[in-house]
ModelCIF file with pLDDT and N, C-alpha, C, O atoms, coordinates in Angstrom:
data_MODEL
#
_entry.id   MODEL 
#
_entity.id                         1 
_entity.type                       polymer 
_entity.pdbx_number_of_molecules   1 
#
_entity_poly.entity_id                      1 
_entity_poly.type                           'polypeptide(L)' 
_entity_poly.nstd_linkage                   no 
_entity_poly.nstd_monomer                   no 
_entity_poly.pdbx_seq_one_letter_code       
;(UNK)(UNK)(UNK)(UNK)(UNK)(UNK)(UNK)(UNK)(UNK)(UNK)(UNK)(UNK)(UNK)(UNK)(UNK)(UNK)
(UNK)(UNK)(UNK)(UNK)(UNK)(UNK)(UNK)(UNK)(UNK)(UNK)(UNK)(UNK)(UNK)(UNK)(UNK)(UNK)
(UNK)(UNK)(UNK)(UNK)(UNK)(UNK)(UNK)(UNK)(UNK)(UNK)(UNK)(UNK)(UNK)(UNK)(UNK)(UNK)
;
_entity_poly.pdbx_seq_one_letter_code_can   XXXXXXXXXXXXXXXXXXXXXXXXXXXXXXXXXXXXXXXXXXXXXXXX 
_entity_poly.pdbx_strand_id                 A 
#
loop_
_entity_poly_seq.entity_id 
_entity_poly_seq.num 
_entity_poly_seq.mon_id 
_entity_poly_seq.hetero 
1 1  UNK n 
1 2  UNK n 
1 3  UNK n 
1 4  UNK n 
1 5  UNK n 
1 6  UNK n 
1 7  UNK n 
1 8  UNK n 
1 9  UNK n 
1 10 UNK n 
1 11 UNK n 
1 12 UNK n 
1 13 UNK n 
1 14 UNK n 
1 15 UNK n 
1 16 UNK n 
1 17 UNK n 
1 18 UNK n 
1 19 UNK n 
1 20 UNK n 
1 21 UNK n 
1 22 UNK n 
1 23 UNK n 
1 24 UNK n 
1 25 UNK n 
1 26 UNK n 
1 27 UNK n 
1 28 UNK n 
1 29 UNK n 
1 30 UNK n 
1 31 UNK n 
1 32 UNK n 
1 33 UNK n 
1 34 UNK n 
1 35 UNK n 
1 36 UNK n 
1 37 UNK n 
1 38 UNK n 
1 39 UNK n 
1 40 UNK n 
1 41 UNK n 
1 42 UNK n 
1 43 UNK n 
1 44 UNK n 
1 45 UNK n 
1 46 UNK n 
1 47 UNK n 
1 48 UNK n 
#
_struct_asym.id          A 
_struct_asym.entity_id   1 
#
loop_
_ma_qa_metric.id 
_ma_qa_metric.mode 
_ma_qa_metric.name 
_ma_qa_metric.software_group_id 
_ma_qa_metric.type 
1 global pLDDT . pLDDT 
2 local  pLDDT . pLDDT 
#
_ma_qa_metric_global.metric_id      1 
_ma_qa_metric_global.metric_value   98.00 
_ma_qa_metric_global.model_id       1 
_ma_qa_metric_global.ordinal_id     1 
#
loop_
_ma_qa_metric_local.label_asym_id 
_ma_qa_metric_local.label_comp_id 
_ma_qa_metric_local.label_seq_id 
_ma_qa_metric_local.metric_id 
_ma_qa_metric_local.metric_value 
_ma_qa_metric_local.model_id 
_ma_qa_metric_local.ordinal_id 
A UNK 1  2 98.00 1 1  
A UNK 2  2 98.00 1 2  
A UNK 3  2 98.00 1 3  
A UNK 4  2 98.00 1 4  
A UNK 5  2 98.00 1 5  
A UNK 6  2 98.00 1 6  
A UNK 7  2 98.00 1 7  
A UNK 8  2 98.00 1 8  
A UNK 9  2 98.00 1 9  
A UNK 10 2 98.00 1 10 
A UNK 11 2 98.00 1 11 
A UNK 12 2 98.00 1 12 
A UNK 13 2 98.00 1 13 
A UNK 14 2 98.00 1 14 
A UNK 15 2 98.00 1 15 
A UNK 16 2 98.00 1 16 
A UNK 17 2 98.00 1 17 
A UNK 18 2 98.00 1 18 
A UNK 19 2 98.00 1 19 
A UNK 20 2 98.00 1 20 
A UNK 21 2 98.00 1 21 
A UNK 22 2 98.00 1 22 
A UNK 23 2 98.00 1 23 
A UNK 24 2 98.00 1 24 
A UNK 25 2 98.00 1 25 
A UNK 26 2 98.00 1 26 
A UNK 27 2 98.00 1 27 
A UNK 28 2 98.00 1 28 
A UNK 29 2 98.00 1 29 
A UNK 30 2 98.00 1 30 
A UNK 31 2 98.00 1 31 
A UNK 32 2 98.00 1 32 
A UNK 33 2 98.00 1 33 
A UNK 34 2 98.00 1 34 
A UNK 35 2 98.00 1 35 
A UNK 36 2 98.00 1 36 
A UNK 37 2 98.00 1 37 
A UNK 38 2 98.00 1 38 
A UNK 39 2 98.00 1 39 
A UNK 40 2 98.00 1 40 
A UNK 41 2 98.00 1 41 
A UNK 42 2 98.00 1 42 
A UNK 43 2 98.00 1 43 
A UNK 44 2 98.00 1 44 
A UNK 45 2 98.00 1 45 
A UNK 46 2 98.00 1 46 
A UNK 47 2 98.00 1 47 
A UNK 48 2 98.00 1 48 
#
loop_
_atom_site.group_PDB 
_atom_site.id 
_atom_site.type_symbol 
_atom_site.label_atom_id 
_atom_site.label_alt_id 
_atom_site.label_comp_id 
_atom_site.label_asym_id 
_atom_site.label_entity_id 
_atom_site.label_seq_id 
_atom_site.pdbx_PDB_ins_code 
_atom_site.Cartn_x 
_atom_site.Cartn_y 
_atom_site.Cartn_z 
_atom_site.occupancy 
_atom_site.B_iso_or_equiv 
_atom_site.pdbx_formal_charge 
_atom_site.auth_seq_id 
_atom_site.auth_comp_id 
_atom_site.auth_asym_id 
_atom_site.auth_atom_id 
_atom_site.pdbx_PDB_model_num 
ATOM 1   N N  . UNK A 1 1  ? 0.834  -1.203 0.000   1.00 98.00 ? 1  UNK A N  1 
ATOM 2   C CA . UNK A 1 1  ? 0.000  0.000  0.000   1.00 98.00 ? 1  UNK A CA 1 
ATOM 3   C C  . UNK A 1 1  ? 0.870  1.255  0.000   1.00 98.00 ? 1  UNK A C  1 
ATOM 4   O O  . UNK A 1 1  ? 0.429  2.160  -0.708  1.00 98.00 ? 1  UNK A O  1 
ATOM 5   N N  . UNK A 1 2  ? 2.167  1.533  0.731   1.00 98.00 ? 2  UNK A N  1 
ATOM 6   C CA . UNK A 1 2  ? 2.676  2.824  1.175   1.00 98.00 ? 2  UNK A CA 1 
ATOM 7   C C  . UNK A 1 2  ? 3.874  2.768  -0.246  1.00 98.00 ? 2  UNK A C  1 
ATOM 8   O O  . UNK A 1 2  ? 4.486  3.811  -0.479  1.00 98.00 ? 2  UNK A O  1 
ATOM 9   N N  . UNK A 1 3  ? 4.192  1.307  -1.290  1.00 98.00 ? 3  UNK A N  1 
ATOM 10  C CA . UNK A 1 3  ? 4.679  1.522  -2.202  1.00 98.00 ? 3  UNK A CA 1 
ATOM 11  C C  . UNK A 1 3  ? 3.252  2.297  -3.398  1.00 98.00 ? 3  UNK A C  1 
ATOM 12  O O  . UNK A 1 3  ? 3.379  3.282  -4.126  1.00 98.00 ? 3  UNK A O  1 
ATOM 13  N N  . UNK A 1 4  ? 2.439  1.726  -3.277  1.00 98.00 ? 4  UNK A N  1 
ATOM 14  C CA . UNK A 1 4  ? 1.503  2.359  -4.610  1.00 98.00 ? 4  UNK A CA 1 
ATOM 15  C C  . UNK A 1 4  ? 1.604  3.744  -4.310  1.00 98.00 ? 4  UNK A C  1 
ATOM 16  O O  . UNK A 1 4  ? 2.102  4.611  -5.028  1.00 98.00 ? 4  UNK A O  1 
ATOM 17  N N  . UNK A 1 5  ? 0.780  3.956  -2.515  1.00 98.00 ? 5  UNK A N  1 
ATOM 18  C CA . UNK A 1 5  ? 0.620  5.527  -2.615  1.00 98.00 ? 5  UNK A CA 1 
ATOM 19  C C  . UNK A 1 5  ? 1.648  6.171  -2.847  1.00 98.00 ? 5  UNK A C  1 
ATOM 20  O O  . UNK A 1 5  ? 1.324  7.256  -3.330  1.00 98.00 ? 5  UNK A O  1 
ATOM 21  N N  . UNK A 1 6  ? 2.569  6.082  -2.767  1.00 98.00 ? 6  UNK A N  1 
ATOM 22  C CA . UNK A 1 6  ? 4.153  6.896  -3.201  1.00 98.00 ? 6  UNK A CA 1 
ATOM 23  C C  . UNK A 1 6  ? 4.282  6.743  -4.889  1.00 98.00 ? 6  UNK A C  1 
ATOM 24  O O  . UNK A 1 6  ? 4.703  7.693  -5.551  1.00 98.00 ? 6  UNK A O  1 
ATOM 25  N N  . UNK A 1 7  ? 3.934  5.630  -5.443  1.00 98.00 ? 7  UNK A N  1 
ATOM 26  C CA . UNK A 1 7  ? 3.920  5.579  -7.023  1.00 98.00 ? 7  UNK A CA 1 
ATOM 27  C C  . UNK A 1 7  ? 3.009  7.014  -7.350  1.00 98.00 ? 7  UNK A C  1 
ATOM 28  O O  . UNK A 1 7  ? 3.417  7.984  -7.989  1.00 98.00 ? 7  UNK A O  1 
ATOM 29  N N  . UNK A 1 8  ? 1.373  6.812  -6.584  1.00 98.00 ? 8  UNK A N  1 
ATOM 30  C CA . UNK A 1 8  ? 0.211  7.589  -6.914  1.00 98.00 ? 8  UNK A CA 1 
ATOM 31  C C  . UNK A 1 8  ? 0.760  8.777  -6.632  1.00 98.00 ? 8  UNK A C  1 
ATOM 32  O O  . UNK A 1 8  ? 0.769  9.579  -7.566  1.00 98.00 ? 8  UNK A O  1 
ATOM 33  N N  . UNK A 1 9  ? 1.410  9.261  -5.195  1.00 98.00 ? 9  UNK A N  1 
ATOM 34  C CA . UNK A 1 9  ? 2.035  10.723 -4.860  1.00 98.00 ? 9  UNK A CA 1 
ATOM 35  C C  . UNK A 1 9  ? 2.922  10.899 -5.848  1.00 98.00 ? 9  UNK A C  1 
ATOM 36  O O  . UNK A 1 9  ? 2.855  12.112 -6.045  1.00 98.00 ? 9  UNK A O  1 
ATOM 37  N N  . UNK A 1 10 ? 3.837  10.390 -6.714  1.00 98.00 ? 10 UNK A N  1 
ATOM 38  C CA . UNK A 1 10 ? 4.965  11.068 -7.567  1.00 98.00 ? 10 UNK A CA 1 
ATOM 39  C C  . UNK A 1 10 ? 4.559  10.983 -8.992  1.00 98.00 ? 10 UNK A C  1 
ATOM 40  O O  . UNK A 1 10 ? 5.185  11.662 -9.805  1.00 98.00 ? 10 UNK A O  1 
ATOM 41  N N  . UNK A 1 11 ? 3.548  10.200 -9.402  1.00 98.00 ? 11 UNK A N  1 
ATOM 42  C CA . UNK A 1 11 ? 2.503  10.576 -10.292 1.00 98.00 ? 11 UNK A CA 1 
ATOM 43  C C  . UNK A 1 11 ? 1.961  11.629 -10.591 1.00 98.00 ? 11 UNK A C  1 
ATOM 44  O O  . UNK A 1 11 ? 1.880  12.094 -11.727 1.00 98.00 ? 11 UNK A O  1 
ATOM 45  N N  . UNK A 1 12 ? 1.433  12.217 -9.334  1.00 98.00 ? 12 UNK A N  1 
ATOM 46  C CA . UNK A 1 12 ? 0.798  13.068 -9.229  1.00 98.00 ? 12 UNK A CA 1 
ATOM 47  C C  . UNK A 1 12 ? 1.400  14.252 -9.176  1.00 98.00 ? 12 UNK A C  1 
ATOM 48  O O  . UNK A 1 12 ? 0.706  15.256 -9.329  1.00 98.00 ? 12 UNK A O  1 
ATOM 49  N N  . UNK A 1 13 ? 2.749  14.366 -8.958  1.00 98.00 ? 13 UNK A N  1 
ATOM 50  C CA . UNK A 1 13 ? 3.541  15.409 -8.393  1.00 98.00 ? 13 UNK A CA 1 
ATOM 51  C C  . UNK A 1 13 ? 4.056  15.668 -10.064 1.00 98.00 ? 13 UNK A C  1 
ATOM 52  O O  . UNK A 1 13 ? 3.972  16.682 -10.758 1.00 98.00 ? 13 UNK A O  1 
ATOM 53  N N  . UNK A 1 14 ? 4.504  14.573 -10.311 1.00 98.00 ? 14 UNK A N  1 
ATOM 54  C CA . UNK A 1 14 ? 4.745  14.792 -12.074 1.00 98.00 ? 14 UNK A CA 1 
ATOM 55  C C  . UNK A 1 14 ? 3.690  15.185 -13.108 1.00 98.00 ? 14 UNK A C  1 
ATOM 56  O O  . UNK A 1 14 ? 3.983  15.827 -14.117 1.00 98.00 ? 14 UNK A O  1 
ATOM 57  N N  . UNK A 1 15 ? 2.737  14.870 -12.887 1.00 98.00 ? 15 UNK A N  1 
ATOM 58  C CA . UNK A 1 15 ? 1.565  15.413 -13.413 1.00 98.00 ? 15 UNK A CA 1 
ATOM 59  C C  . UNK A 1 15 ? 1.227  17.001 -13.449 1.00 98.00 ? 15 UNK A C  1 
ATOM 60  O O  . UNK A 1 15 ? 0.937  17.606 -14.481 1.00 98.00 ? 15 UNK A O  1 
ATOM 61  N N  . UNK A 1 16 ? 1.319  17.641 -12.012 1.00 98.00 ? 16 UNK A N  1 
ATOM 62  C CA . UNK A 1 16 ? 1.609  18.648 -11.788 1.00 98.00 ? 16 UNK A CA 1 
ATOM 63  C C  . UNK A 1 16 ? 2.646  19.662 -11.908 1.00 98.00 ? 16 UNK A C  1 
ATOM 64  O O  . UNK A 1 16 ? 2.344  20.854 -11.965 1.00 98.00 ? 16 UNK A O  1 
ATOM 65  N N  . UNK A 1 17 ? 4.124  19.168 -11.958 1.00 98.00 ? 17 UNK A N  1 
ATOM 66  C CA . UNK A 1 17 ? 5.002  19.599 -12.334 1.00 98.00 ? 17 UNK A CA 1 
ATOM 67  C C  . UNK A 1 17 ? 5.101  20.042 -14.062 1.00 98.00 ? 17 UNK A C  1 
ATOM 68  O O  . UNK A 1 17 ? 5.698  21.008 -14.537 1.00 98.00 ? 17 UNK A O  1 
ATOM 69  N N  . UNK A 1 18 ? 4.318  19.000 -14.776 1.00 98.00 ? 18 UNK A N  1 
ATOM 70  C CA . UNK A 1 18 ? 4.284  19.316 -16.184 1.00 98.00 ? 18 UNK A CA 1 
ATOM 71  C C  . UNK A 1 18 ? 3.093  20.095 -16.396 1.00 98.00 ? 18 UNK A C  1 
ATOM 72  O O  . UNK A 1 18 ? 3.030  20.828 -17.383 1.00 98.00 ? 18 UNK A O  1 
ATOM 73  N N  . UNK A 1 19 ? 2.299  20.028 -15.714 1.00 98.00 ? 19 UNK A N  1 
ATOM 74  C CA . UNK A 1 19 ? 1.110  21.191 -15.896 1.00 98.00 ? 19 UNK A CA 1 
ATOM 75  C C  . UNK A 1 19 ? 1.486  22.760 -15.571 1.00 98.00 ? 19 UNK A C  1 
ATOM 76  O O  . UNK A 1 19 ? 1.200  23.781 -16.196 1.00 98.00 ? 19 UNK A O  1 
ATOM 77  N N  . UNK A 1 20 ? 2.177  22.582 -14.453 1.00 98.00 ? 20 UNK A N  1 
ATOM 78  C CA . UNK A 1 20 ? 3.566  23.786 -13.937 1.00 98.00 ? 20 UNK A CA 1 
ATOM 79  C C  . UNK A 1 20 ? 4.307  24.340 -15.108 1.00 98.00 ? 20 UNK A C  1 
ATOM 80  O O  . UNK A 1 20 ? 4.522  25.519 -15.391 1.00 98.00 ? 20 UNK A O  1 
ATOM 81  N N  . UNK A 1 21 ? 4.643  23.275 -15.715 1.00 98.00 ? 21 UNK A N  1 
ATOM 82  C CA . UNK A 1 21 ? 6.325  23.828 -16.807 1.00 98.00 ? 21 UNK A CA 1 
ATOM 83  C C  . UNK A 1 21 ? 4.713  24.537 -18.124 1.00 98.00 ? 21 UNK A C  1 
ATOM 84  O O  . UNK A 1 21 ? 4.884  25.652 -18.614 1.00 98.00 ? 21 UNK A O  1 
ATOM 85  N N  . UNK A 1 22 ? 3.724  23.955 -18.393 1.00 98.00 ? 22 UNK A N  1 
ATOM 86  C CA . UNK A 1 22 ? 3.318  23.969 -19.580 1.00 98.00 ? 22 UNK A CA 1 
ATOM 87  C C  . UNK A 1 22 ? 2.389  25.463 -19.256 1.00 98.00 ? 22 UNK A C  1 
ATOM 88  O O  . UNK A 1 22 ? 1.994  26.197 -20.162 1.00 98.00 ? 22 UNK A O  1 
ATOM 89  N N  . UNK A 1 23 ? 2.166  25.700 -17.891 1.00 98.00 ? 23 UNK A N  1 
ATOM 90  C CA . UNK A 1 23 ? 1.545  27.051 -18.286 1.00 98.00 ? 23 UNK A CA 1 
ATOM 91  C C  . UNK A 1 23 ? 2.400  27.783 -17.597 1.00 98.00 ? 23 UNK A C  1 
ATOM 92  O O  . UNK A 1 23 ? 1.968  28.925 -17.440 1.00 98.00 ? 23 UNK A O  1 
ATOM 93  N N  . UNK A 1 24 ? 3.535  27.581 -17.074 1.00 98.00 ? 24 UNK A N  1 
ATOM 94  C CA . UNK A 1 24 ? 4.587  28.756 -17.311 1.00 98.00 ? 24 UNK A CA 1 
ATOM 95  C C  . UNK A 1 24 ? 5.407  28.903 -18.608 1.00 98.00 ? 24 UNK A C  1 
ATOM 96  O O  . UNK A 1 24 ? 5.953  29.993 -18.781 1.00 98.00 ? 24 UNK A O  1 
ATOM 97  N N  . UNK A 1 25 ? 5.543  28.067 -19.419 1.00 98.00 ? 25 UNK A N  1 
ATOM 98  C CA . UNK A 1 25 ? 5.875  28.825 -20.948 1.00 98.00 ? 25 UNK A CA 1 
ATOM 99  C C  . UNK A 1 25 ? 4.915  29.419 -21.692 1.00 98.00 ? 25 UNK A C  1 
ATOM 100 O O  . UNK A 1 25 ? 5.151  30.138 -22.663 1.00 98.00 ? 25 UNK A O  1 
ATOM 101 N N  . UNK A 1 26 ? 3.330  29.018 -21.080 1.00 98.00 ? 26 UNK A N  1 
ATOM 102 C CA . UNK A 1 26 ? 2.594  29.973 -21.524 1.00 98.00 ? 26 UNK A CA 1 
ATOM 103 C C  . UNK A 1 26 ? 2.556  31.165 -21.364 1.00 98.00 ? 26 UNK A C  1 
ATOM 104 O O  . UNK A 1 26 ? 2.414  32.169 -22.062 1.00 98.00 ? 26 UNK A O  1 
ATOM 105 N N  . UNK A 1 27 ? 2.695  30.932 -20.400 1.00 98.00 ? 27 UNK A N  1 
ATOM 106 C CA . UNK A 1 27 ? 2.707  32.598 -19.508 1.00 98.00 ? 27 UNK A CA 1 
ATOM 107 C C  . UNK A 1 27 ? 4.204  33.488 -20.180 1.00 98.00 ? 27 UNK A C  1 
ATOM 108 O O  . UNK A 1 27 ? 4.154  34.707 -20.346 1.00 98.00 ? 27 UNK A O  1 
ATOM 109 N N  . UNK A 1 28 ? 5.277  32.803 -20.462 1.00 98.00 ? 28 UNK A N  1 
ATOM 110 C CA . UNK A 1 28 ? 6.030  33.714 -20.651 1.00 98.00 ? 28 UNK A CA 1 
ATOM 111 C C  . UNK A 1 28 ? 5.647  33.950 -22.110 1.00 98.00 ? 28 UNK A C  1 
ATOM 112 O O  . UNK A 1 28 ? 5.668  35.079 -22.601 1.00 98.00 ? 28 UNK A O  1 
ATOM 113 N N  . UNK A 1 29 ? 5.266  32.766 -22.848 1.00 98.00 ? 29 UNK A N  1 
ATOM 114 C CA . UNK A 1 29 ? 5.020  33.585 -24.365 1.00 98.00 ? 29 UNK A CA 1 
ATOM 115 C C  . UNK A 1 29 ? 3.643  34.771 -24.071 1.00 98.00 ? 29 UNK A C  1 
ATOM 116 O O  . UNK A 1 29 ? 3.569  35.846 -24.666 1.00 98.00 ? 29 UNK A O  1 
ATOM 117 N N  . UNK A 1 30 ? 2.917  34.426 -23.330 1.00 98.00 ? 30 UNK A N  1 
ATOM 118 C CA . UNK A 1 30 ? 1.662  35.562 -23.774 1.00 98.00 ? 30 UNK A CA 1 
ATOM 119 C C  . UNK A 1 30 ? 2.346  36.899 -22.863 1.00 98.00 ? 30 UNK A C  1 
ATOM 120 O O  . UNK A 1 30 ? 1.886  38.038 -22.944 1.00 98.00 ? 30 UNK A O  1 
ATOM 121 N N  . UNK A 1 31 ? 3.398  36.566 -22.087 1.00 98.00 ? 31 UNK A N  1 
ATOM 122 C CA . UNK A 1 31 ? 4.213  37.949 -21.618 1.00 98.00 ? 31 UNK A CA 1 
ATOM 123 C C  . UNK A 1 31 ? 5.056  38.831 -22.337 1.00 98.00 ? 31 UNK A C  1 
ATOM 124 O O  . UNK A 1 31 ? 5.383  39.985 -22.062 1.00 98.00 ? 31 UNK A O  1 
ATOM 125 N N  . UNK A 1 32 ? 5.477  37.838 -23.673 1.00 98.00 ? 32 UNK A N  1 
ATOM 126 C CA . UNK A 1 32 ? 5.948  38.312 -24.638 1.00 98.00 ? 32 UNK A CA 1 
ATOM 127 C C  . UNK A 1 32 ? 5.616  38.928 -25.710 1.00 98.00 ? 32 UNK A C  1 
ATOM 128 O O  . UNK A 1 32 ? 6.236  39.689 -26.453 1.00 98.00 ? 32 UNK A O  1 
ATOM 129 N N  . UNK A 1 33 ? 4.202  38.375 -25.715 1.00 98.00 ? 33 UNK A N  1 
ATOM 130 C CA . UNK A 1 33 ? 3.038  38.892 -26.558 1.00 98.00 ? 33 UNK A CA 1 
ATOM 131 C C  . UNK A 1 33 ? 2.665  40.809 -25.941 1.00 98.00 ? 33 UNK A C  1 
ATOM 132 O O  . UNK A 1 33 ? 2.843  41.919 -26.444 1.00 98.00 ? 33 UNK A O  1 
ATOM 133 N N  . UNK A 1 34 ? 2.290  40.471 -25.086 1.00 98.00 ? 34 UNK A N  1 
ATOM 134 C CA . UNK A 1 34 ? 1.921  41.656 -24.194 1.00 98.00 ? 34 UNK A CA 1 
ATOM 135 C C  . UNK A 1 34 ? 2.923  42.858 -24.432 1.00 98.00 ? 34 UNK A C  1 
ATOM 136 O O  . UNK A 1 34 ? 2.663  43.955 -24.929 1.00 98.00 ? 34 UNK A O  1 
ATOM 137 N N  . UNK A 1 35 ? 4.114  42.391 -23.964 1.00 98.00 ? 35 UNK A N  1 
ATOM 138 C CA . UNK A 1 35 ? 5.445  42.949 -24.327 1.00 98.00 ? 35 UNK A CA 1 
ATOM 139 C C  . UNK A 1 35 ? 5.154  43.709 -25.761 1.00 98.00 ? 35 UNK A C  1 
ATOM 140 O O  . UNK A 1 35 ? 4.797  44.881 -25.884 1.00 98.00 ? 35 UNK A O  1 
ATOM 141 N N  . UNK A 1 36 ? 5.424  42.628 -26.959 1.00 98.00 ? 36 UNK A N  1 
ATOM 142 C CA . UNK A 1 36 ? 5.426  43.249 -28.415 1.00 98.00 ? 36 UNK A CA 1 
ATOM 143 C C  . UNK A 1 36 ? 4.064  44.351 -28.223 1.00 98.00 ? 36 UNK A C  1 
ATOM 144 O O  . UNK A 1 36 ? 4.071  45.528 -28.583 1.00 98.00 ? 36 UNK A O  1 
ATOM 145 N N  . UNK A 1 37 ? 3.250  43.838 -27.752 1.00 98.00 ? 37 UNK A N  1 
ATOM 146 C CA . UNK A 1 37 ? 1.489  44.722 -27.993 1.00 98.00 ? 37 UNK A CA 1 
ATOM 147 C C  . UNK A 1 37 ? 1.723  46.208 -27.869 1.00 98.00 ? 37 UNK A C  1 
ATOM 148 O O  . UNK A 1 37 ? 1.521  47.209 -28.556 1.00 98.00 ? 37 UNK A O  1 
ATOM 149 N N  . UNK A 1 38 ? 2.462  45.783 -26.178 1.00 98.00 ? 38 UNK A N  1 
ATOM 150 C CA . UNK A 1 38 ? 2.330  47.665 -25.671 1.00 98.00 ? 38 UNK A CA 1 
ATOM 151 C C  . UNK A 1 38 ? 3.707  48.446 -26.642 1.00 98.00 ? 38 UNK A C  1 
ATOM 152 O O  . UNK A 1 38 ? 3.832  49.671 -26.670 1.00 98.00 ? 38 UNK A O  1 
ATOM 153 N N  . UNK A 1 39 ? 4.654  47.502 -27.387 1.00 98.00 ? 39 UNK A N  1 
ATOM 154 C CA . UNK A 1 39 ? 5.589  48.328 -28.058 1.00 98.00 ? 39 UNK A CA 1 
ATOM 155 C C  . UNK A 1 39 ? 5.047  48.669 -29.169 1.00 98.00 ? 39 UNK A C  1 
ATOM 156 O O  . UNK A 1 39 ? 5.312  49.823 -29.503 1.00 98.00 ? 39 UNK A O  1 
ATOM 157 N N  . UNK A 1 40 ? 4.224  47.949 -30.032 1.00 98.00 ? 40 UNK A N  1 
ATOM 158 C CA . UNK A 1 40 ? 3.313  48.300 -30.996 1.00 98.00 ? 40 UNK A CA 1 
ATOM 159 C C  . UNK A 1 40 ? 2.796  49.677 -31.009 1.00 98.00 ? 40 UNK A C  1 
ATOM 160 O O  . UNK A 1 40 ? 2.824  50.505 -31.920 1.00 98.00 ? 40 UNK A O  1 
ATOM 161 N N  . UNK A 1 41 ? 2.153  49.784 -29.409 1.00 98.00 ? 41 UNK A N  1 
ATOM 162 C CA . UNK A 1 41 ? 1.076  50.798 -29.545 1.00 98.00 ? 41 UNK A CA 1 
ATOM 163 C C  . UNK A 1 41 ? 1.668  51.733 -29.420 1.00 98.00 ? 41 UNK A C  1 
ATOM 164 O O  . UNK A 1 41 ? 1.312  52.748 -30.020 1.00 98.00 ? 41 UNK A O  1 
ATOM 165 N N  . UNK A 1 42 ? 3.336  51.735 -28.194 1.00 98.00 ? 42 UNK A N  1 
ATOM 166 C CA . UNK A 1 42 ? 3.626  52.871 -28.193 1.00 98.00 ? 42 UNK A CA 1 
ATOM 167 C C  . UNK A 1 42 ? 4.368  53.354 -29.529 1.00 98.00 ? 42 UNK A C  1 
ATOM 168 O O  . UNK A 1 42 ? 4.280  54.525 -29.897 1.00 98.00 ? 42 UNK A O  1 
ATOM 169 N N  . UNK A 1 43 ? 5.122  52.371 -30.252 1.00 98.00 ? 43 UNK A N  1 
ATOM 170 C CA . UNK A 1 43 ? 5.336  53.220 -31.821 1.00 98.00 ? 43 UNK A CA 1 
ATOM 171 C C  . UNK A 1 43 ? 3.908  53.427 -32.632 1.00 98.00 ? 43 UNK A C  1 
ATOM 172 O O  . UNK A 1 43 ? 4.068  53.944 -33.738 1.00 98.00 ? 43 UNK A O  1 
ATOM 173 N N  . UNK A 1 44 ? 2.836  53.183 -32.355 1.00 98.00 ? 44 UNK A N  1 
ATOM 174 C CA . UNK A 1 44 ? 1.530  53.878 -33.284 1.00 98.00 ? 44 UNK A CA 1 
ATOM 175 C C  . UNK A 1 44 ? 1.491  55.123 -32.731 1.00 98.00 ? 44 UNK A C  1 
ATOM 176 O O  . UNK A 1 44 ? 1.438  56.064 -33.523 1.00 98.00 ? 44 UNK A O  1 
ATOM 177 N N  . UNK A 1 45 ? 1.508  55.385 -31.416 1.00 98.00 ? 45 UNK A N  1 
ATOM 178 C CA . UNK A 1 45 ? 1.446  56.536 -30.656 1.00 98.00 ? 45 UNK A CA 1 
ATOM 179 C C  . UNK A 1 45 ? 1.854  57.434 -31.374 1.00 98.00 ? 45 UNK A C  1 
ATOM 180 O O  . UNK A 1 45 ? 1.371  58.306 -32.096 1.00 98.00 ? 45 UNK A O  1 
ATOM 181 N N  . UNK A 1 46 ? 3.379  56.889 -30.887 1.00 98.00 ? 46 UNK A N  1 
ATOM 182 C CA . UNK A 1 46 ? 4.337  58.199 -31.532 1.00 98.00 ? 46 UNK A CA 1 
ATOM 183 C C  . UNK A 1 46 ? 4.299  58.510 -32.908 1.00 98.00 ? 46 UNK A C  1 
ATOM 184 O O  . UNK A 1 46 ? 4.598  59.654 -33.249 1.00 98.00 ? 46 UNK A O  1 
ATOM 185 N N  . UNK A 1 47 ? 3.835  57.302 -34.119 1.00 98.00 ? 47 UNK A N  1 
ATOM 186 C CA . UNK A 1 47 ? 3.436  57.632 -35.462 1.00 98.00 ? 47 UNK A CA 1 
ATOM 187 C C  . UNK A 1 47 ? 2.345  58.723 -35.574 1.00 98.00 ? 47 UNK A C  1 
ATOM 188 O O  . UNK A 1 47 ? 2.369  59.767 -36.227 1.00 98.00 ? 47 UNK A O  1 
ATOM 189 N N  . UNK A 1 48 ? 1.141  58.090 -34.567 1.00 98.00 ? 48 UNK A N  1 
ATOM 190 C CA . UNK A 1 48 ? -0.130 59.275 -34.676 1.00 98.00 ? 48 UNK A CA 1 
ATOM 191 C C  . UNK A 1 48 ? 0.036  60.752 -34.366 1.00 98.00 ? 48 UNK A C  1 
ATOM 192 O O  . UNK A 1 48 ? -0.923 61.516 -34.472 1.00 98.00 ? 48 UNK A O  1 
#
């Protein structure tokens, strides 16, 4: 039993860890996104 639940706990911990890694590269691309957006606007700015 205390071998499965330790299989099930590091399962689970890996499960989470890749759910971790997969929306923190989200996060940095849509931070990057954000990034380009507001540089966008501020060169439209300064075009307008």
């Amino acid at each position: 039993y205390k071998l499965e639940a330790q299989e099930a706990l590091n399962k689970e911990k890996q499960d989470s860890m890749n759910r971790y890694g997969a929306l923190s590269s989200q996060h940095k691309i849509l931070k990057n996104q954000h990034e380009d957006v507001k540089k966008q606007l501020l060169d439209l700015q300064l075009q307008h």
